[in-house]
Protein backbone atom coordinates (compact mmCIF):
# COMPACT_ATOMS: atom_id res chain seq x y z
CA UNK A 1 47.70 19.63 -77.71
CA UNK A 2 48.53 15.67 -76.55
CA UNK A 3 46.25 16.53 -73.71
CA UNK A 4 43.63 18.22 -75.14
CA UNK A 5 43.17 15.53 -76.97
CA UNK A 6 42.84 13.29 -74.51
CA UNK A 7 40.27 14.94 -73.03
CA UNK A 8 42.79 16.05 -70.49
CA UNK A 9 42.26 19.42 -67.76
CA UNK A 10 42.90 22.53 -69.87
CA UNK A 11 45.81 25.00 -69.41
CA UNK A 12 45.77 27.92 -67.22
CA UNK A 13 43.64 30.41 -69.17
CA UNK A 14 45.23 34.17 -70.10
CA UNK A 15 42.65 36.73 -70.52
CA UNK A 16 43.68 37.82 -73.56
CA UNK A 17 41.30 38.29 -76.35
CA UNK A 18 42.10 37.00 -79.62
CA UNK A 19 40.25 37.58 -82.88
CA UNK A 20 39.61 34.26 -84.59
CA UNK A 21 38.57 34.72 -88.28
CA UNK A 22 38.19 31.13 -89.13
CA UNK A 23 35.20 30.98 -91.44
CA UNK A 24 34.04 33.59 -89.75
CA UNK A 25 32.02 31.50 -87.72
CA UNK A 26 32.76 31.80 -83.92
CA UNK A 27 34.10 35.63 -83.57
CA UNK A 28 36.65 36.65 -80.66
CA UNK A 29 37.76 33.43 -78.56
CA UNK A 30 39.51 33.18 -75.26
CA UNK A 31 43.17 32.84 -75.64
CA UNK A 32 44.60 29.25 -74.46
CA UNK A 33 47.61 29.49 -73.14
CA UNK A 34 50.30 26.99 -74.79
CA UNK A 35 48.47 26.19 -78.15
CA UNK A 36 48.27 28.11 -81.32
CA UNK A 37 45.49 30.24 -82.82
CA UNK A 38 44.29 26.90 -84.72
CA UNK A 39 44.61 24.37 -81.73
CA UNK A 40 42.62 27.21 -79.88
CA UNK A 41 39.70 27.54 -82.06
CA UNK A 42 39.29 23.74 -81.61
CA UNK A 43 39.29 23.18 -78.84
CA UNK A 44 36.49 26.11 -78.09
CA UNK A 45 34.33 24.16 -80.69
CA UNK A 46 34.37 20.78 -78.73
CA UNK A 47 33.41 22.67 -75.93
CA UNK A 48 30.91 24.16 -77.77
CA UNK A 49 29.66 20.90 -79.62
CA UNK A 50 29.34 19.25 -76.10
CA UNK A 51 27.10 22.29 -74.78
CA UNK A 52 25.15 21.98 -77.78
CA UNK A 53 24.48 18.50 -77.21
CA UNK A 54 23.44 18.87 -73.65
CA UNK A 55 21.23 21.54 -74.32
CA UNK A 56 19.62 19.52 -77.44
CA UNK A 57 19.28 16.33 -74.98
CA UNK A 58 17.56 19.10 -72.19
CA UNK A 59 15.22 20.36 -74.95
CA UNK A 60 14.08 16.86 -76.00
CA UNK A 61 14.08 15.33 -73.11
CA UNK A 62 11.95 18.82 -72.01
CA UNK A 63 9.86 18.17 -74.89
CA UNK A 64 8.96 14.02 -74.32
CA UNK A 65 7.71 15.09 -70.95
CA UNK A 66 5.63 18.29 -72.08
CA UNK A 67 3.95 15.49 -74.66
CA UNK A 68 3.59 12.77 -72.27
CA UNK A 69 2.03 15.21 -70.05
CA UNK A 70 -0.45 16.60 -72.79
CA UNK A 71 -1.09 12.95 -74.05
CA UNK A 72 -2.08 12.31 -70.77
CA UNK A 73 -4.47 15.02 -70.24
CA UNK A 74 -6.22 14.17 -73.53
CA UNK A 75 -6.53 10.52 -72.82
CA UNK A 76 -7.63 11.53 -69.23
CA UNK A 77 -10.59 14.40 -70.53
CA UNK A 78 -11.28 11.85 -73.35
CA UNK A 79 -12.05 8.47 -70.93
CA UNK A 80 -14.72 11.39 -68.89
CA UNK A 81 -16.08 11.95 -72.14
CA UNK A 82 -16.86 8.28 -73.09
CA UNK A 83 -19.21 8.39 -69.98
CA UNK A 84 -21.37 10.63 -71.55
CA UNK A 85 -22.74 12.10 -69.01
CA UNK A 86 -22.65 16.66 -68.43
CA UNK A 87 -20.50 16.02 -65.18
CA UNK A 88 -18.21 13.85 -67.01
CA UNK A 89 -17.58 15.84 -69.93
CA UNK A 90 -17.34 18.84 -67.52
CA UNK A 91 -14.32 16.93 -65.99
CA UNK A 92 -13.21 16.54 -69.76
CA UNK A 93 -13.30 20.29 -70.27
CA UNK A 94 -11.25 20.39 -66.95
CA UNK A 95 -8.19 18.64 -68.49
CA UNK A 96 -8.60 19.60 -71.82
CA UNK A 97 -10.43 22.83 -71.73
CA UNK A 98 -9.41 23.60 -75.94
CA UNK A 99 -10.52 20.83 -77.04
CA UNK A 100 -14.24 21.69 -78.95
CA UNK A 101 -15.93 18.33 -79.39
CA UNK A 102 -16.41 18.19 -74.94
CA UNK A 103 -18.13 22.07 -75.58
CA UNK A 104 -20.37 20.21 -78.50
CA UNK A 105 -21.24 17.32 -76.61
CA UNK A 106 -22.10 19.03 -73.95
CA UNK A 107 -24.60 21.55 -75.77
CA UNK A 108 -26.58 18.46 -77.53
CA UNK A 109 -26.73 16.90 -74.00
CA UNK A 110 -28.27 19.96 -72.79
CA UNK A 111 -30.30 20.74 -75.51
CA UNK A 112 -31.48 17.18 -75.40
CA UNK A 113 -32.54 16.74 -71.39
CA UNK A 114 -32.69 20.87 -70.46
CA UNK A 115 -35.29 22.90 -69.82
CA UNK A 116 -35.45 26.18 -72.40
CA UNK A 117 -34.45 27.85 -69.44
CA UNK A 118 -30.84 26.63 -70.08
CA UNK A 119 -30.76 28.02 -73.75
CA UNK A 120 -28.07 30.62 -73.39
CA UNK A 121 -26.04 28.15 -71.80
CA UNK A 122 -26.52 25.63 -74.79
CA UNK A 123 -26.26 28.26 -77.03
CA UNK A 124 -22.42 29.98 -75.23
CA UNK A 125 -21.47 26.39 -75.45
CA UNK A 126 -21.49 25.43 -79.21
CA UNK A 127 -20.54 29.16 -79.48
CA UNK A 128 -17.36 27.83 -77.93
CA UNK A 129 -16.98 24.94 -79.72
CA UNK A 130 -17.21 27.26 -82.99
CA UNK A 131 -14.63 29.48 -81.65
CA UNK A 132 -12.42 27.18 -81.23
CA UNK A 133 -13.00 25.32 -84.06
CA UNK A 134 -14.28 28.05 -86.75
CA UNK A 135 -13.71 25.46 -90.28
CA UNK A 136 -15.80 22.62 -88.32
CA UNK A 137 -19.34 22.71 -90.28
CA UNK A 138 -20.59 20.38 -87.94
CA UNK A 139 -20.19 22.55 -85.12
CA UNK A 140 -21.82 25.74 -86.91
CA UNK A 141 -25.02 23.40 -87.81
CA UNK A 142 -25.24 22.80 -84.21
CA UNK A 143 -24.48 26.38 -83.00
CA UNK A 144 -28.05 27.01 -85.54
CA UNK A 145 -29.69 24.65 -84.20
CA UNK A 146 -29.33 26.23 -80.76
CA UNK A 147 -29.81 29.65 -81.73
CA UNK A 148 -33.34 28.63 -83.56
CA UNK A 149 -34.16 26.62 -80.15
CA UNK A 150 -33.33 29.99 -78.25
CA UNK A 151 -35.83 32.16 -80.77
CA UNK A 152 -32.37 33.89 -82.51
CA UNK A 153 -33.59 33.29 -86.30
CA UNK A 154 -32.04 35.72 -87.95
CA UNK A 155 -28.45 33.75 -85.92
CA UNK A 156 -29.83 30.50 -86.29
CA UNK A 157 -29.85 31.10 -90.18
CA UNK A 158 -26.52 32.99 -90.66
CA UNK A 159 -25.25 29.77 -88.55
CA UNK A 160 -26.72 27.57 -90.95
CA UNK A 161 -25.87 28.78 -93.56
CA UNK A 162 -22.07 29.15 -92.79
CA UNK A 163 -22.43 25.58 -91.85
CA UNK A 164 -23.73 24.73 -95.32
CA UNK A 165 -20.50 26.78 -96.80
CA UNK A 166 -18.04 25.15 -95.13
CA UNK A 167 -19.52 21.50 -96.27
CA UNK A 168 -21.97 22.20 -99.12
CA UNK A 169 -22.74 18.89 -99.76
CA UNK A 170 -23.40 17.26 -96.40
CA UNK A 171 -27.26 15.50 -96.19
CA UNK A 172 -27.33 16.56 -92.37
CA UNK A 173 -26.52 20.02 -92.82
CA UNK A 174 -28.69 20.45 -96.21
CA UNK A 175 -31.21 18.29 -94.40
CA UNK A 176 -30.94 20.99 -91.10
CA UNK A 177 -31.08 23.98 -93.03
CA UNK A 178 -33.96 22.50 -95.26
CA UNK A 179 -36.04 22.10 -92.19
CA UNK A 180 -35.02 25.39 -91.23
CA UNK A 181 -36.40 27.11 -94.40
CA UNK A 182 -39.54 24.90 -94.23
CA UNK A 183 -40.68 26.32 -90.73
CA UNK A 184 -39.56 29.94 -91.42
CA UNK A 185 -41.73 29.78 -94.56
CA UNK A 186 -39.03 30.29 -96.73
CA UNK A 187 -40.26 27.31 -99.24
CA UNK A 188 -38.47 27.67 -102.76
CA UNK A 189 -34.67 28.02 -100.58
CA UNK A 190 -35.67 24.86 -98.85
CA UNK A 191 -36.86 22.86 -101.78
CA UNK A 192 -33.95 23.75 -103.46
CA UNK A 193 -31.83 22.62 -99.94
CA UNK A 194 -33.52 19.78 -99.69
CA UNK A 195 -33.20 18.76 -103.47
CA UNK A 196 -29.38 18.92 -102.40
CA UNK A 197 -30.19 15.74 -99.71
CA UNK A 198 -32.07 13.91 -102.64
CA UNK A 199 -28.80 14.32 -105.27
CA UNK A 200 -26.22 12.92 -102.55
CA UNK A 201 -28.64 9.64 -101.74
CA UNK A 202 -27.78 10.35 -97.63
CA UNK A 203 -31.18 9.92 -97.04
CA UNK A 204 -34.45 8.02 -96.71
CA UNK A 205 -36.69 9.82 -99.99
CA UNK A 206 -39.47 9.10 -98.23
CA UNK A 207 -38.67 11.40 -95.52
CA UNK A 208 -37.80 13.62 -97.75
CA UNK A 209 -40.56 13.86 -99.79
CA UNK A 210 -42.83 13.96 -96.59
CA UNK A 211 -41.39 17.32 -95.54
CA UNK A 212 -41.88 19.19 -98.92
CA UNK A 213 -45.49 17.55 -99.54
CA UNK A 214 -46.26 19.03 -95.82
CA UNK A 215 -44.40 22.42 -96.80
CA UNK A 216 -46.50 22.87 -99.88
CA UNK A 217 -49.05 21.67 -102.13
CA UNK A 218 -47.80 22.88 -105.17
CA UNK A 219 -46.45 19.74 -106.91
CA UNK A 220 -45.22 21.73 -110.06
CA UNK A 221 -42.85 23.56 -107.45
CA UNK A 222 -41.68 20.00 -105.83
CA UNK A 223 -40.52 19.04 -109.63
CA UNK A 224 -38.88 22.20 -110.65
CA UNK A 225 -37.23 23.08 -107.54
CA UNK A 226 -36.74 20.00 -105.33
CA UNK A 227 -36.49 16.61 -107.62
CA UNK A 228 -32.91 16.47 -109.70
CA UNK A 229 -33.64 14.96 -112.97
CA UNK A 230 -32.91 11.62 -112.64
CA UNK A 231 -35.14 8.36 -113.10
CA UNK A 232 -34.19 6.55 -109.59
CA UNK A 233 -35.47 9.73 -107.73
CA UNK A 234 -38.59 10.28 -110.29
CA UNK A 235 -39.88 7.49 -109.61
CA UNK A 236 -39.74 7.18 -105.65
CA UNK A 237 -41.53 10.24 -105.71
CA UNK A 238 -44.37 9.31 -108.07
CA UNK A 239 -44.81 6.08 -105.88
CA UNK A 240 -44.64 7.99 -102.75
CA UNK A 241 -47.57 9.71 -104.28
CA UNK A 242 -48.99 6.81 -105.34
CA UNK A 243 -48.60 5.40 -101.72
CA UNK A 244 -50.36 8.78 -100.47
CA UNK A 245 -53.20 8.69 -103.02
CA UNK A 246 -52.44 11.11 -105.10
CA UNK A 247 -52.21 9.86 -107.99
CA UNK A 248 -52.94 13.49 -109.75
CA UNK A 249 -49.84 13.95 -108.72
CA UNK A 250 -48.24 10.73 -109.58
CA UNK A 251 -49.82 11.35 -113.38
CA UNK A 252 -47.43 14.81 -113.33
CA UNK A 253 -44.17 12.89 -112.30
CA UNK A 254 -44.45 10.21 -114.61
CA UNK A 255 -45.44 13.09 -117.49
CA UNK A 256 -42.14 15.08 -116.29
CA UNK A 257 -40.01 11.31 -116.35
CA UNK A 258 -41.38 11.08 -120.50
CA UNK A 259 -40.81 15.21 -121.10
CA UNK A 260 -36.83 14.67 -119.58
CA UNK A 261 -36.67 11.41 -121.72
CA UNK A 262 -35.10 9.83 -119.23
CA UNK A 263 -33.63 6.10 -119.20
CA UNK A 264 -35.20 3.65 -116.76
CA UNK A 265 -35.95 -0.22 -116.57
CA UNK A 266 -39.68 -0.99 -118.00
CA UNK A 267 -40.66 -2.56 -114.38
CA UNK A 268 -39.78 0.88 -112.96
CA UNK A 269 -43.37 1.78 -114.53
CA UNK A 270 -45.59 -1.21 -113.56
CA UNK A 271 -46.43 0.58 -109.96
CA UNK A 272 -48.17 3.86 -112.03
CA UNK A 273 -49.68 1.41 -114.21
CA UNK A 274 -51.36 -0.12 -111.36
CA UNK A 275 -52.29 2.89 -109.87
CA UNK A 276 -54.10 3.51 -113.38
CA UNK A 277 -55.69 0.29 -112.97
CA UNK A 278 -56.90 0.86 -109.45
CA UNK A 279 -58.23 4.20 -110.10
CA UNK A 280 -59.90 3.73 -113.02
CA UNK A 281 -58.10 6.29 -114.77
CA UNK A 282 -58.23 3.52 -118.43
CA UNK A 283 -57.83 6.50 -121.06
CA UNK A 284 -54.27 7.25 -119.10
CA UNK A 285 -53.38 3.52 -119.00
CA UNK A 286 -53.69 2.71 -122.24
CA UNK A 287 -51.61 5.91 -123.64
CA UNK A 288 -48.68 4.79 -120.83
CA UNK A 289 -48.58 1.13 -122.02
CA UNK A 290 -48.17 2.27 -125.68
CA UNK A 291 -45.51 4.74 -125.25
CA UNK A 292 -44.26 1.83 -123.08
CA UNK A 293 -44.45 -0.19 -126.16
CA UNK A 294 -42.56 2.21 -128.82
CA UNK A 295 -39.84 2.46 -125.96
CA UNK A 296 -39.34 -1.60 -124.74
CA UNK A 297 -40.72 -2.77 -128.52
CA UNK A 298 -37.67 -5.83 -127.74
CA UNK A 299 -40.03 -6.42 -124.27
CA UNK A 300 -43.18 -5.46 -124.70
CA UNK A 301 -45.01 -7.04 -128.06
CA UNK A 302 -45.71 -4.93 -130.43
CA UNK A 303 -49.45 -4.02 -132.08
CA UNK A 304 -49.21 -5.47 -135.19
CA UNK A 305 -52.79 -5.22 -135.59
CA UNK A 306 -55.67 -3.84 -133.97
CA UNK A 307 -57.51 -7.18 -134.14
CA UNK A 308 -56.09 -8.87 -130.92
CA UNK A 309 -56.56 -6.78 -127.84
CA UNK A 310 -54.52 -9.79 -125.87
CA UNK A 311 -50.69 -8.53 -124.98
CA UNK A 312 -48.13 -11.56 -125.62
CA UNK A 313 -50.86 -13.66 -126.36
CA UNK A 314 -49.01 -16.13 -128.08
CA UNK A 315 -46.34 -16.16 -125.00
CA UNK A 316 -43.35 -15.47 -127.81
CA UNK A 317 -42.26 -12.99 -125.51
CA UNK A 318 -41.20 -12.80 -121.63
CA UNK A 319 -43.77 -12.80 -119.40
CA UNK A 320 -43.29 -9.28 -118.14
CA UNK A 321 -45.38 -10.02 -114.79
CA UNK A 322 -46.99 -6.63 -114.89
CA UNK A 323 -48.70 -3.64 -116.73
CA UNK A 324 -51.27 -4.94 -119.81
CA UNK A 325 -48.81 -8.40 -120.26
CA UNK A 326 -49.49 -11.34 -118.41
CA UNK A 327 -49.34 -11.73 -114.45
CA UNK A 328 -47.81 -15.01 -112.92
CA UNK A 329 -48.59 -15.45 -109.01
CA UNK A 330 -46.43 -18.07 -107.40
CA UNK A 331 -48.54 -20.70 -105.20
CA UNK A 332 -47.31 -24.01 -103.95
CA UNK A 333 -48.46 -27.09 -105.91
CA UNK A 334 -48.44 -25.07 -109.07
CA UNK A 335 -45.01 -24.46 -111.26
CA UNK A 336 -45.61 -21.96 -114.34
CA UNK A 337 -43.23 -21.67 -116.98
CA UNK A 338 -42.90 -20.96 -120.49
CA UNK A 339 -42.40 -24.24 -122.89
CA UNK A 340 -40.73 -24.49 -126.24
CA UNK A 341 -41.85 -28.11 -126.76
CA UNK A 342 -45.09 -28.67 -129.27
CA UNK A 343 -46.22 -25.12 -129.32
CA UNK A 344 -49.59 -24.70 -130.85
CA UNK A 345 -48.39 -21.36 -132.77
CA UNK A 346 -45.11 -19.95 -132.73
CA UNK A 347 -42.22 -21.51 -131.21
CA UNK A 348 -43.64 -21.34 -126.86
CA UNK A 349 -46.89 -21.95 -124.98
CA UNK A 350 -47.32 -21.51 -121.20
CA UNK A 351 -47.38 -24.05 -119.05
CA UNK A 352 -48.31 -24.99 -115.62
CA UNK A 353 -47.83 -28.12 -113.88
CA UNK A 354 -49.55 -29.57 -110.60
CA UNK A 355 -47.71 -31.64 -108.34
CA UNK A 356 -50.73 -33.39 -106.94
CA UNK A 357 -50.48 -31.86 -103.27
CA UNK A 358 -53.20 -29.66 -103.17
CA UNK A 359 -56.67 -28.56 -103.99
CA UNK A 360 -56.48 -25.26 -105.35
CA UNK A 361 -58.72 -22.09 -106.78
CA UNK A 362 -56.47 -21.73 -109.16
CA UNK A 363 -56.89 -17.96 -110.09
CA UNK A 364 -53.11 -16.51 -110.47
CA UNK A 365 -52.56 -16.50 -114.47
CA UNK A 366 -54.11 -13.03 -115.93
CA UNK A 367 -53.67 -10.17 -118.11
CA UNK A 368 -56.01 -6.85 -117.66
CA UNK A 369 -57.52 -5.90 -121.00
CA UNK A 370 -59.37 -2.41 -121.99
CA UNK A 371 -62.30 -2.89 -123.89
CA UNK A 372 -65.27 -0.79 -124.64
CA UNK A 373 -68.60 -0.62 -123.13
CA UNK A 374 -71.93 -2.12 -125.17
CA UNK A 375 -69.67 -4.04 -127.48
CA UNK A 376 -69.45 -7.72 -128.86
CA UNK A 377 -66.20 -9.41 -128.56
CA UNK A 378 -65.24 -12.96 -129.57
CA UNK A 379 -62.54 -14.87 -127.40
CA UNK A 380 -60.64 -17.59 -128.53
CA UNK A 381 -57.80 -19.59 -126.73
CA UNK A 382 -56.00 -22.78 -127.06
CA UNK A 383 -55.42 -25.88 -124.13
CA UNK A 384 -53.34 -29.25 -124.14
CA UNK A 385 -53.69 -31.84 -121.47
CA UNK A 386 -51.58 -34.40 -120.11
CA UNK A 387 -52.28 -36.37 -117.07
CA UNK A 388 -54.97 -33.83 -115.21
CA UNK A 389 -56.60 -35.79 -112.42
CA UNK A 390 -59.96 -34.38 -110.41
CA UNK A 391 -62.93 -33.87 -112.12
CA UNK A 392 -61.97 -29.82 -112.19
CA UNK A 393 -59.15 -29.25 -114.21
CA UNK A 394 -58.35 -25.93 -116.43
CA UNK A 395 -60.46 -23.46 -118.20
CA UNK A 396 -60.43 -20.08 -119.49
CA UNK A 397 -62.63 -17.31 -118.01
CA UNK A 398 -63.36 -13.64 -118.74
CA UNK A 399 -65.37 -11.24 -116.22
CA UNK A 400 -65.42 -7.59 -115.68
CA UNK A 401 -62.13 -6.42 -113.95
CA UNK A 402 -64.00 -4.77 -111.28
CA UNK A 403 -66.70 -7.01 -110.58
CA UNK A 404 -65.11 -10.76 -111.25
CA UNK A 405 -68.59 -12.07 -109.85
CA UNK A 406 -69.82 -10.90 -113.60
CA UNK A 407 -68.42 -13.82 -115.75
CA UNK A 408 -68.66 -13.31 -119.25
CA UNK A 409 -67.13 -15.83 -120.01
CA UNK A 410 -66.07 -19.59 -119.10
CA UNK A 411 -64.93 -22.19 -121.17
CA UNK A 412 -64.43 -26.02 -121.20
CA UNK A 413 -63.08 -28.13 -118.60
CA UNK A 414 -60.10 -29.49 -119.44
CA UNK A 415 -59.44 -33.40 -117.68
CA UNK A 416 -57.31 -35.87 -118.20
CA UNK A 417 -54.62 -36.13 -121.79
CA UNK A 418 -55.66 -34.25 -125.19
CA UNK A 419 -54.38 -32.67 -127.70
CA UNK A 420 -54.69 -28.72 -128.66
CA UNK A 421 -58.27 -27.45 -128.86
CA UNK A 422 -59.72 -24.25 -129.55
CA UNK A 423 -61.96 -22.55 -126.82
CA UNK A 424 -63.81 -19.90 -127.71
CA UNK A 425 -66.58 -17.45 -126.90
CA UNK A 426 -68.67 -14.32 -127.79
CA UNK A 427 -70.05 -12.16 -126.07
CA UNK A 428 -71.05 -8.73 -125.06
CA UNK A 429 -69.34 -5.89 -122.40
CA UNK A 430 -72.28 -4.20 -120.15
CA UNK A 431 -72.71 -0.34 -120.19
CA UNK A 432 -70.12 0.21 -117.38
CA UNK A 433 -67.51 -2.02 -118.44
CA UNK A 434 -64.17 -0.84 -119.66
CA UNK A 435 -61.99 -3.12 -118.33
CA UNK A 436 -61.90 -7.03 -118.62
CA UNK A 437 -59.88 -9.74 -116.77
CA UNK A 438 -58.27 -12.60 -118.51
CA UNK A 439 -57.59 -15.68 -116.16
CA UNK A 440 -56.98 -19.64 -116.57
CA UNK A 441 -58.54 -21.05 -113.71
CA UNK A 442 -59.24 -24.27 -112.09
CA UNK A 443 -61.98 -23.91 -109.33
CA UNK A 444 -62.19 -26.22 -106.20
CA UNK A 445 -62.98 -29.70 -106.19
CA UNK A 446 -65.52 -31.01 -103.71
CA UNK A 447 -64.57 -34.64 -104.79
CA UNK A 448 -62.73 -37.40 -102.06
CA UNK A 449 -59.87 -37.37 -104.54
CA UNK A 450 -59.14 -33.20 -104.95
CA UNK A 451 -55.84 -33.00 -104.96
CA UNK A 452 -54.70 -32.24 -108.25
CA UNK A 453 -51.94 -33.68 -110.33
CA UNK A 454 -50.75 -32.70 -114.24
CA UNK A 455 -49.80 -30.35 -116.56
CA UNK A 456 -51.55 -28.09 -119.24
CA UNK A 457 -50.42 -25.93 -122.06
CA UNK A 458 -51.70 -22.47 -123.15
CA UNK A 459 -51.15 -21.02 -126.15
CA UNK A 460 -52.74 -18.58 -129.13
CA UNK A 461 -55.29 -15.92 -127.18
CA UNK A 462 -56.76 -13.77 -128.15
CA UNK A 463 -59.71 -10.88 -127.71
CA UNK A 464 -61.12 -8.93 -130.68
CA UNK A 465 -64.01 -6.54 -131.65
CA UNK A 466 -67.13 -7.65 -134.12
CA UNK A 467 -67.46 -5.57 -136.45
């Protein structure tokens, strides 16, 4: 046992067989000559730890080289496939032949540069890559695209449509099989598909939008089935429409935004209002900026009374810079802000200030004003000088909105330091006017001495009917 221990040679060995029932573990042992049953049994299970051991240090040592060796291979196939070229990735495929992203590649490089010829080829390829990757949606998208290339619809849309499965809310795939139901005439699926693109924001609108305009006419069908009912995507579409010239259509969005009662910033609206404005369409632009009104009433001032047609005229509100409220155009040599100092009513006036540097036609403070055609109207603003050099400073003028060469009318010039003074006017709207434009204005000088310096104030306007 001494030399067992010491890891001396072991004693002669007499085949005889002895059963060992120690734990139960190691069954009939060799019999040792010179030790008992228990100095026996150990020493077999040394020898058999130690054969363990090797054979665990064989395996792993087995195993490190099998992974070195597969590490290699993919870092091998995967510096071919950063070439991007087919013969590189066809080396790729060499040295990693399961690997699906070389059979992918390969199919979009061949779909991309190949003649139709080649479309089985494309088309075995990404069936590969599907194989051998069956979960991957990206690979099924592409597998449809090939089989719709190759003139397999009835594939291409079983491929697609697995594709959409396995990722439902990708904007690529939805955006794929869209197209797809676009060009097989299958409209309400891809309206619905591509309403799926618009709710995930993974893509330009615009493009969007361009598709289902192209796939159908029917703008009732673009709302119901295609737009999700939010105000963001509302109102890209009714300015794509705008943008397009329909504003028909625009008219239905915006109609569909007020039905959903839907939240949204009052700016959101100014574009349709100007579309209103452009077209003509007056009737429609007035109803918009009242419900406008009832809906921003902390924004947009109120109609008290129907006796001042003038939004804000009074400037005890934000200038909104849009819709029926005042419009503020920035131009150098001209700073326009609202002023709480000395107010001629309320507690603010406008004012704009001229640094001197220029010679302006001053034209870019206005508000657009409905009126009615073949009526009398009395105007009536306020002004305040201080300092206004040139001999053309400030006025107030009124012409037809869509022919400012008709000038109603045009007050006072207002030069160098005064107090507040009243401005006013009558006068009457021609048979074909329906909408007026109220400006301050300061027209050239054709003096030496041009430039003009100062500041005025504007306060109380206002527009109202005779009876």
């Amino acid at each position: 046992m001494e030399c067992l221990l010491q890891g001396a040679a072991a004693p002669p060995i007499d085949f005889h067989f002895l059963e060992v029932a120690h734990a139960g573990t190691y069954g009939p042992l060799l019999l040792l000559p010179g030790l008992s049953s228990d100095e026996n049994e150990r020493w077999w299970i040394l020898k058999d730890q130690r054969w363990r051991h090797l054979l665990f240090q064989i395996c792993l040592a087995a195993s490190l080289a099998f992974c070195v060796y597969l590490a290699a291979r993919r870092g091998i196939g995967a510096w071919y496939s950063g070439k991007g070229s087919p013969e590189a990735i066809q080396t790729a495929m060499k040295w990693e032949p399961g690997n699906p992203r070389y059979y992918d590649a390969l199919g979009t490089l061949m779909h991309l540069y190949a003649e139709r010829s080649r479309s089985n080829d494309i088309v075995r390829l990404y069936e590969r890559a599907t194989q051998l990757s069956p979960q991957d949606a990206q690979f099924w998208a592409d597998l449809g695209a090939a089989y719709d290339w190759a003139g397999r619809t009835d594939d291409a849309l079983g491929a697609l449509q697995r594709a959409h499965q396995l990722f439902p809310n990708s904007p690529e795939i939805n955006w794929r099989l869209g197209n797809f139901y676009v060009r097989t005439r299958r409209i309400p699926e891809g309206l619905r598909t591509l309403g799926s693109v618009l709710a995930v924001n993974g893509m330009a609108p615009r493009n969007v939008f361009v598709l289902a305009t192209t796939a159908t006419r029917d703008n009732k069908a673009i709302l119901d089935e295609m737009l999700p009912p939010r105000a963001p995507i509302l109102f890209d579409y009714l300015n794509f429409r705008i943008a397009t010239g329909n504003v028909g259509a625009a008219e239905e969005v915006w109609a569909r935004v007020l039905q959903l009662n839907l939240q949204f910033d009052l700016r959101d609206a100014f574009p349709y209002l100007d579309a209103l404005i452009q077209n003509r369409e007056l009737g429609r632009l007035t109803e918009a900026w009242s419900v406008l009104a009832k809906r921003f009433p902390s924004q947009i001032e109120p109609f008290i009374s129907r006796s001042n047609l003038v939004t804000n005229g009074s400037f005890e509100h934000e200038i909104l810079n849009g819709g029926m409220d005042w419009r503020v155009i920035p131009m150098e040599g001209a700073m326009v802000n609202v002023d709480s100092v000395d107010a001629f009513e309320g507690t603010r006036a406008l004012r704009i200030k001229f640094d001197g540097s220029r010679n302006p036609d001053y034209v870019h403070v206005f508000q657009y004003v409905a009126v009615q055609p073949n009526t009398r109207y009395r105007f009536s603003g306020h002004m305040r000088a201080q300092g206004i050099t040139t001999d053309s400073g400030p006025r107030f003028q009124v012409c037809d909105a869509y022919a400012m060469s008709d000038l109603l009318v045009s007050t006072e010039n207002l030069v160098g330091t005064s107090s507040w003074s009243e401005q006013n006017a009558e006068f009457k709207t021609k048979t074909g006017t329906r909408m007026l434009l109220i400006r301050i204005t300061r027209p050239l000088s054709s003096k030496f001495d041009s430039q003009i310096a100062g500041t005025v104030w504007i306060d109380g306007i206002s527009l109202s009917a005779e009876e």
